[in-house]
Protein backbone atom coordinates (compact mmCIF):
# COMPACT_ATOMS: atom_id res chain seq x y z
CA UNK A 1 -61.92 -11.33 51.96
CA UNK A 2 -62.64 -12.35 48.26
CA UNK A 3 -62.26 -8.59 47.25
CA UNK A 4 -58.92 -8.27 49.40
CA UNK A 5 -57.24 -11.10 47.44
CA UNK A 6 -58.93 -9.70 44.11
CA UNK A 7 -56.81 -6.74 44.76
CA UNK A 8 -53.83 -8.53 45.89
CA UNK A 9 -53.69 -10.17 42.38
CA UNK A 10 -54.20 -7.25 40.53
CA UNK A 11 -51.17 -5.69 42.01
CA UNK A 12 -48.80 -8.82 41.77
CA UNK A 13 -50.21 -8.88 37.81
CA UNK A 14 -49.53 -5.15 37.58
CA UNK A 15 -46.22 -5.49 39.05
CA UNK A 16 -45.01 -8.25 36.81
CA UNK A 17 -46.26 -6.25 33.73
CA UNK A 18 -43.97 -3.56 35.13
CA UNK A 19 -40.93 -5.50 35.96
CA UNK A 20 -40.79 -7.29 32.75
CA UNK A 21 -41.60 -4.03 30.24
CA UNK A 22 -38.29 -2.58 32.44
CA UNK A 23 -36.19 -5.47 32.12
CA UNK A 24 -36.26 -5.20 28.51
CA UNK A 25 -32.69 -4.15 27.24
CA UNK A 26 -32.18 -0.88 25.30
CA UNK A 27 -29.37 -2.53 23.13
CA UNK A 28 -31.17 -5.95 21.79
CA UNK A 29 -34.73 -5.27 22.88
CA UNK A 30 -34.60 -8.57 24.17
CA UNK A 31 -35.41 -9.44 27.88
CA UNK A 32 -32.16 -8.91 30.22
CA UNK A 33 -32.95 -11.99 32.32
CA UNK A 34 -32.15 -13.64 28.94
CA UNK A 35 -29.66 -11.32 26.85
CA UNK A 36 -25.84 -12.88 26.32
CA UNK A 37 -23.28 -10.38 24.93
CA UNK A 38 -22.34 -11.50 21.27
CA UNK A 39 -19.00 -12.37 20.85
CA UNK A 40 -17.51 -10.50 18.23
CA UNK A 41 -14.55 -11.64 16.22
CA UNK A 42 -12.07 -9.96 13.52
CA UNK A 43 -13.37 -11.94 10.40
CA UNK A 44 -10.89 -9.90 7.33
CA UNK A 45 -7.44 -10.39 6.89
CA UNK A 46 -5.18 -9.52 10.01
CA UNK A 47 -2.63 -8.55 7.70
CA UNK A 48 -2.61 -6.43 4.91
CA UNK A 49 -0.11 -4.83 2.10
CA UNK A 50 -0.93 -1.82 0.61
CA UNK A 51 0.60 -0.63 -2.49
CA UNK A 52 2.25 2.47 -2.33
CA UNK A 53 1.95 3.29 -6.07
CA UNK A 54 -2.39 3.41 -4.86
CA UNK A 55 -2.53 5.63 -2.33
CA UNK A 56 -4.20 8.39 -3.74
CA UNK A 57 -2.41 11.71 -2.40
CA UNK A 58 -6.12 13.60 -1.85
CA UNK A 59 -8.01 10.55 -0.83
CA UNK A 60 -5.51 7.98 0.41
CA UNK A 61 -5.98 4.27 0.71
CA UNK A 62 -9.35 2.61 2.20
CA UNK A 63 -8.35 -0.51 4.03
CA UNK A 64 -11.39 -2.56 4.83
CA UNK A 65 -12.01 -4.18 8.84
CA UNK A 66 -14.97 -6.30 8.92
CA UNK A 67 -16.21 -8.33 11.97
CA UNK A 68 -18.74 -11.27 12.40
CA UNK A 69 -21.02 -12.32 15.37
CA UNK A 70 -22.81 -16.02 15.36
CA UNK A 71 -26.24 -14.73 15.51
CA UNK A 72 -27.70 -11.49 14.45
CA UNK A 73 -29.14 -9.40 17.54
CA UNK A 74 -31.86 -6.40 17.51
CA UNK A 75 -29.88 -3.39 17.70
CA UNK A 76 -26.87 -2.08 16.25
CA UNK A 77 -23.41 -2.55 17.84
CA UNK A 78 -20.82 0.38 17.12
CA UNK A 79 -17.04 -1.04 18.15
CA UNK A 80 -14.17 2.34 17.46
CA UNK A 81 -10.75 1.07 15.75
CA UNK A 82 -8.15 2.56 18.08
CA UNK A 83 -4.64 2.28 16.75
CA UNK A 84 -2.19 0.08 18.74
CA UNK A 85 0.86 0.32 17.57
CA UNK A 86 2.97 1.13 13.82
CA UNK A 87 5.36 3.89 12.49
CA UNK A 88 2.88 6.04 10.83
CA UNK A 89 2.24 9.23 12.40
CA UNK A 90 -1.26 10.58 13.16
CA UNK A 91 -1.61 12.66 10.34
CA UNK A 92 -1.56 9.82 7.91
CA UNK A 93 -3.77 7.98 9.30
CA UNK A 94 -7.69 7.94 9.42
CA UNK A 95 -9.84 5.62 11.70
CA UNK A 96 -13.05 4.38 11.30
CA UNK A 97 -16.48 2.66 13.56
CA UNK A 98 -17.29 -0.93 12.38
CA UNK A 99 -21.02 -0.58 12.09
CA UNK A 100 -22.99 -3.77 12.80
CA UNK A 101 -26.36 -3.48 11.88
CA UNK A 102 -29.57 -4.63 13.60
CA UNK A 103 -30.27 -7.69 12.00
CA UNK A 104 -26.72 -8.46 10.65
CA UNK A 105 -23.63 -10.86 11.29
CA UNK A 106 -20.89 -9.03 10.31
CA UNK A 107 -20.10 -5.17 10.20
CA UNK A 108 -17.42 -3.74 8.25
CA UNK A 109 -15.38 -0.33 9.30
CA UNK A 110 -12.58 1.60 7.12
CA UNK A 111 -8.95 2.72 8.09
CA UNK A 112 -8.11 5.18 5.60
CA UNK A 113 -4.15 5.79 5.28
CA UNK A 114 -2.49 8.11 3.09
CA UNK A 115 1.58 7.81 2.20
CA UNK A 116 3.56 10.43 4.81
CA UNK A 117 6.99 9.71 2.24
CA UNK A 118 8.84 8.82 5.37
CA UNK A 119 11.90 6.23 4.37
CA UNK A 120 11.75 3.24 6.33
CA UNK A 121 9.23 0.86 7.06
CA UNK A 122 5.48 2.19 7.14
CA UNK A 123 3.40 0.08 9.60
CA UNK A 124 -0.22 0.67 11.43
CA UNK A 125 -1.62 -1.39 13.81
CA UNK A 126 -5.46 -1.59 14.25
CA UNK A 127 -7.16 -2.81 17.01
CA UNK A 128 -10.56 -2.40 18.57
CA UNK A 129 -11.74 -0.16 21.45
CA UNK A 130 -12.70 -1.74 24.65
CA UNK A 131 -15.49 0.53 25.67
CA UNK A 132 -18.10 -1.77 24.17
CA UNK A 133 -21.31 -1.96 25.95
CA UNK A 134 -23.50 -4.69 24.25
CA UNK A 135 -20.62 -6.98 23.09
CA UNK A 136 -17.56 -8.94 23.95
CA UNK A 137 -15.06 -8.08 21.20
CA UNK A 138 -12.26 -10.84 20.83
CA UNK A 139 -8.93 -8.93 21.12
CA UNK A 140 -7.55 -8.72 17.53
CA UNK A 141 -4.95 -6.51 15.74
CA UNK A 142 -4.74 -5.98 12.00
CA UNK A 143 -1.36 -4.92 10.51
CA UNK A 144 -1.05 -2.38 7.74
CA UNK A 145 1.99 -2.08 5.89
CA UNK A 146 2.78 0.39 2.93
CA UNK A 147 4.87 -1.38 0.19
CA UNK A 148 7.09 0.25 -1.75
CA UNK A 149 5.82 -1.19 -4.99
CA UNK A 150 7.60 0.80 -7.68
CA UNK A 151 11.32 1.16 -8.79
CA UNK A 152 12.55 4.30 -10.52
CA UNK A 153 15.55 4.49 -12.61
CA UNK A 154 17.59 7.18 -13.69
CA UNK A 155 20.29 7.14 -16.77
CA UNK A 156 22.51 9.23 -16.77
CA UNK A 157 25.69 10.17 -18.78
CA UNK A 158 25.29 14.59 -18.52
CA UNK A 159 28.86 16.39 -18.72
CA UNK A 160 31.09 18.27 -20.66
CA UNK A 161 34.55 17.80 -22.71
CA UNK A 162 36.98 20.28 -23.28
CA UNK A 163 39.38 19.82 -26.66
CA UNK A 164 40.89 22.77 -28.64
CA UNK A 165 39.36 25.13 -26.77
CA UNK A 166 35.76 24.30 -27.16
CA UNK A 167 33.67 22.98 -24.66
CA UNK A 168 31.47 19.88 -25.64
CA UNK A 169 28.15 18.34 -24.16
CA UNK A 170 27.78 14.55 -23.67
CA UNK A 171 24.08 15.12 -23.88
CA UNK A 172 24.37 15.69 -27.46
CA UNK A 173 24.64 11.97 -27.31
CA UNK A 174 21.77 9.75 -27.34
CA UNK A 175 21.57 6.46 -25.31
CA UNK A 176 18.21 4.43 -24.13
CA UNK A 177 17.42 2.54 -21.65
CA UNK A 178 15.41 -0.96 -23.26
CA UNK A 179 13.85 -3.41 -20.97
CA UNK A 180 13.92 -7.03 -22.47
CA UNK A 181 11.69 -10.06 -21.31
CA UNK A 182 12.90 -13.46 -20.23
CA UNK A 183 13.46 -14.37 -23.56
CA UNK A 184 15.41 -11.42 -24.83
CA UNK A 185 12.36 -9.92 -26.54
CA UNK A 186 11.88 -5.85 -26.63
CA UNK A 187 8.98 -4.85 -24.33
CA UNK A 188 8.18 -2.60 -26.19
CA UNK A 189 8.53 -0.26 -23.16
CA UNK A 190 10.08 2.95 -24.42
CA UNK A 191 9.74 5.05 -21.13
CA UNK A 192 13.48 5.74 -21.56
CA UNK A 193 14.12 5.92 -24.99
CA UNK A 194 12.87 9.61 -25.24
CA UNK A 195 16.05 11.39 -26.44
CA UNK A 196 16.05 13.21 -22.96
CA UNK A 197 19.27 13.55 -20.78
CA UNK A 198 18.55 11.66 -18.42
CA UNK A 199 16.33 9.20 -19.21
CA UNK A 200 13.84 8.05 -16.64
CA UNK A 201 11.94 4.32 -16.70
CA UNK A 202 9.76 3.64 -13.36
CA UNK A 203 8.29 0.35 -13.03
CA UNK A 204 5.10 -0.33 -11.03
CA UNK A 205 3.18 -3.66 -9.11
CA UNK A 206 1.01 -3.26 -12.58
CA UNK A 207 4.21 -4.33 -14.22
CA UNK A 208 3.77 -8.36 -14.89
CA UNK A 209 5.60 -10.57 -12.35
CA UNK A 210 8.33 -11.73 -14.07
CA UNK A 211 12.46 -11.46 -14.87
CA UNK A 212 13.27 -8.71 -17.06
CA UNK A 213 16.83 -7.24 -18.58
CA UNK A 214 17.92 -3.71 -18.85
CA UNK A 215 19.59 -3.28 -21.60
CA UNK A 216 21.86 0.58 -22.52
CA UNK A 217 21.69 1.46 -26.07
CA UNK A 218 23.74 4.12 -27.76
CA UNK A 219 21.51 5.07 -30.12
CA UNK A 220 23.32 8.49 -31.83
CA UNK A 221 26.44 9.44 -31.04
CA UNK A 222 27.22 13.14 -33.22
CA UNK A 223 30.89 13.21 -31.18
CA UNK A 224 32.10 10.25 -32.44
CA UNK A 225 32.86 12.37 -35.83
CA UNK A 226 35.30 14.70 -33.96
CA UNK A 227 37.69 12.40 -32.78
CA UNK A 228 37.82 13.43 -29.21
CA UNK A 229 38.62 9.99 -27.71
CA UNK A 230 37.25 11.26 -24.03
CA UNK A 231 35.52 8.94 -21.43
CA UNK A 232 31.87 9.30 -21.42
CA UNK A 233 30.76 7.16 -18.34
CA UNK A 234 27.35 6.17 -17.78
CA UNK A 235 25.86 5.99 -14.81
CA UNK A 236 22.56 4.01 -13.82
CA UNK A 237 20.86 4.69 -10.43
CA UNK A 238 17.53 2.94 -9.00
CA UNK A 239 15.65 3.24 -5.70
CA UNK A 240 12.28 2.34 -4.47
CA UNK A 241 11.94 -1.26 -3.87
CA UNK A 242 15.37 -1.85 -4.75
CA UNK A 243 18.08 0.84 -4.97
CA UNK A 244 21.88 1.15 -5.83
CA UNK A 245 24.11 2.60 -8.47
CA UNK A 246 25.69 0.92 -11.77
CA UNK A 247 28.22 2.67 -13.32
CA UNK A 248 29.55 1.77 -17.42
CA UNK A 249 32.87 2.92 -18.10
CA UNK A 250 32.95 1.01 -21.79
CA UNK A 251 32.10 4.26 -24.40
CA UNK A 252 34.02 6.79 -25.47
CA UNK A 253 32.66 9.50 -27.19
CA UNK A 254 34.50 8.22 -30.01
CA UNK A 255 31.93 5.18 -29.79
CA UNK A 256 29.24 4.81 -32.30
CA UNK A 257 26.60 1.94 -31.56
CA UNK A 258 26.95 -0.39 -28.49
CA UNK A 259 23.83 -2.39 -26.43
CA UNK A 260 25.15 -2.94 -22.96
CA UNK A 261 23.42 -5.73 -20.52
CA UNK A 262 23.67 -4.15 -17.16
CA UNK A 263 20.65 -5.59 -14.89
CA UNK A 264 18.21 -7.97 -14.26
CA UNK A 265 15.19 -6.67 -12.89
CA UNK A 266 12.75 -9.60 -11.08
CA UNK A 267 9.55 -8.61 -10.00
CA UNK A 268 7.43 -10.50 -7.10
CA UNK A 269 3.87 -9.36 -6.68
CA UNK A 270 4.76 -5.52 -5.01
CA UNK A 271 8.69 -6.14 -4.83
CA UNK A 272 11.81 -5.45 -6.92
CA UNK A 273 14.94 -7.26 -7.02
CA UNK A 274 17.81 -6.01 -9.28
CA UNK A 275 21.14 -8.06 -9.78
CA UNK A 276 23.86 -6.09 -11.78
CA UNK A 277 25.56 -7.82 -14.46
């Protein structure tokens, strides 16, 4: 009888040995009579602005997802971004696994975006995927939006005159287009003070916050000699963060000097406001 409950032991012990080695979980090694899911939560910005003028055209923009759990666990958790929603089309868009490693709180996964040149609004919604087997992943959605964070200007005062026979160009003449500080200084910015017909100035986010003044000059004038008397209009046009048309109608090509106020520019972290003057 003693060696019949000897053996009855020995299997019980066995078979406990068994059970618990099996009930060990392949995701956090720990037993599953004790595991809990972590909760998972979005822990980075759920909205973000990205700069247009920073989206590399080869390797686009990296914008950065990264999660948190309370406690660290034993293995990793994997948790796909799926996209739920935005403007962007497929190809212009790149989405990454937040990786949280064994031993970790928070995991961090990319969405790389690159800029399609679509007009419009640019928007991508990121979410995560709900196929996640060892965690419970608080629905979240970050918002990606492309800024248009430049403004490009164009001066322009290209045609011809006809007098006596002989055909003149108005882009013999030489005007620039100055940008002035708050305080009426010169920038110093000579983008558009090339001698080129047009003349092009683009402004950037690196561009200081701030109000600024555009200012045409007439610089040289070799007409104003012949005594043409012809309308030489002068046309400014900007687009980008702000866009419209300005058009000067006050030189002649009979005019020799002449600094012409036309715009305030204000700039806001990525955006551009112009007011004519």
């Amino acid at each position: 009888m003693k060696k019949i409950n000897k053996l009855l032991f020995l299997f019980a012990l066995c078979t406990g040995v068994i059970t618990t080695s099996c009930s060990e979980d392949d995701y956090t090694g720990d037993s599953m009579i004790n595991f809990t899911a972590p909760t998972v939560a979005l822990a980075s910005s759920s909205a973000v602005d990205v700069p247009e003028s920073m989206i590399d055209p080869g390797d686009g923009y990296d914008v950065s997802v990264t999660v948190s759990i309370p406690e660290a666990v034993k293995a990793d958790i994997y948790i796909p971004l799926v996209k739920t929603g935005g403007t962007i089309g497929s190809d212009y868009y790149e989405l990454g696994t937040i990786a949280l490693a064994a031993g970790s709180t928070s995991g961090t996964g990319v969405v790389t975006v690159w800029d399609s040149g679509m007009a419009g609004a640019k928007t991508l919604q990121v979410g995560a995927s709900d196929n996640v087997a060892n965690a419970n992943v608080n629905d979240f959605t970050v918002s990606i939006n492309l800024v248009d964070d430049t403004l490009n200007s164009v001066l322009d005062w290209s045609g011809e005159v006809v007098s006596g026979g002989n055909t003149y160009s108005l882009c013999d003449v030489d005007f620039d287009l100055l940008v002035m500080d708050s305080m009426g200084n010169d920038t110093g910015i000579y983008d558009a003070a090339t001698g080129d017909c047009p003349e092009y100035l683009n402004f950037d986010s690196t561009l200081a916050d701030g109000v600024y003044t555009l200012v045409v000059s007439l610089y040289d004038n070799p007409l104003s000699s012949l005594g043409l008397g012809a309308e030489m209009p002068v046309t400014l046009n900007y687009n980008g963060s702000a866009n419209g048309t300005i058009i000067l109608d006050d030189y002649t090509t009979n005019s020799t000097s002449g600094d012409i106020e036309v715009a305030t520019v204000t700039k806001n972290g990525f955006s551009f406001t112009v007011t004519p003057l």
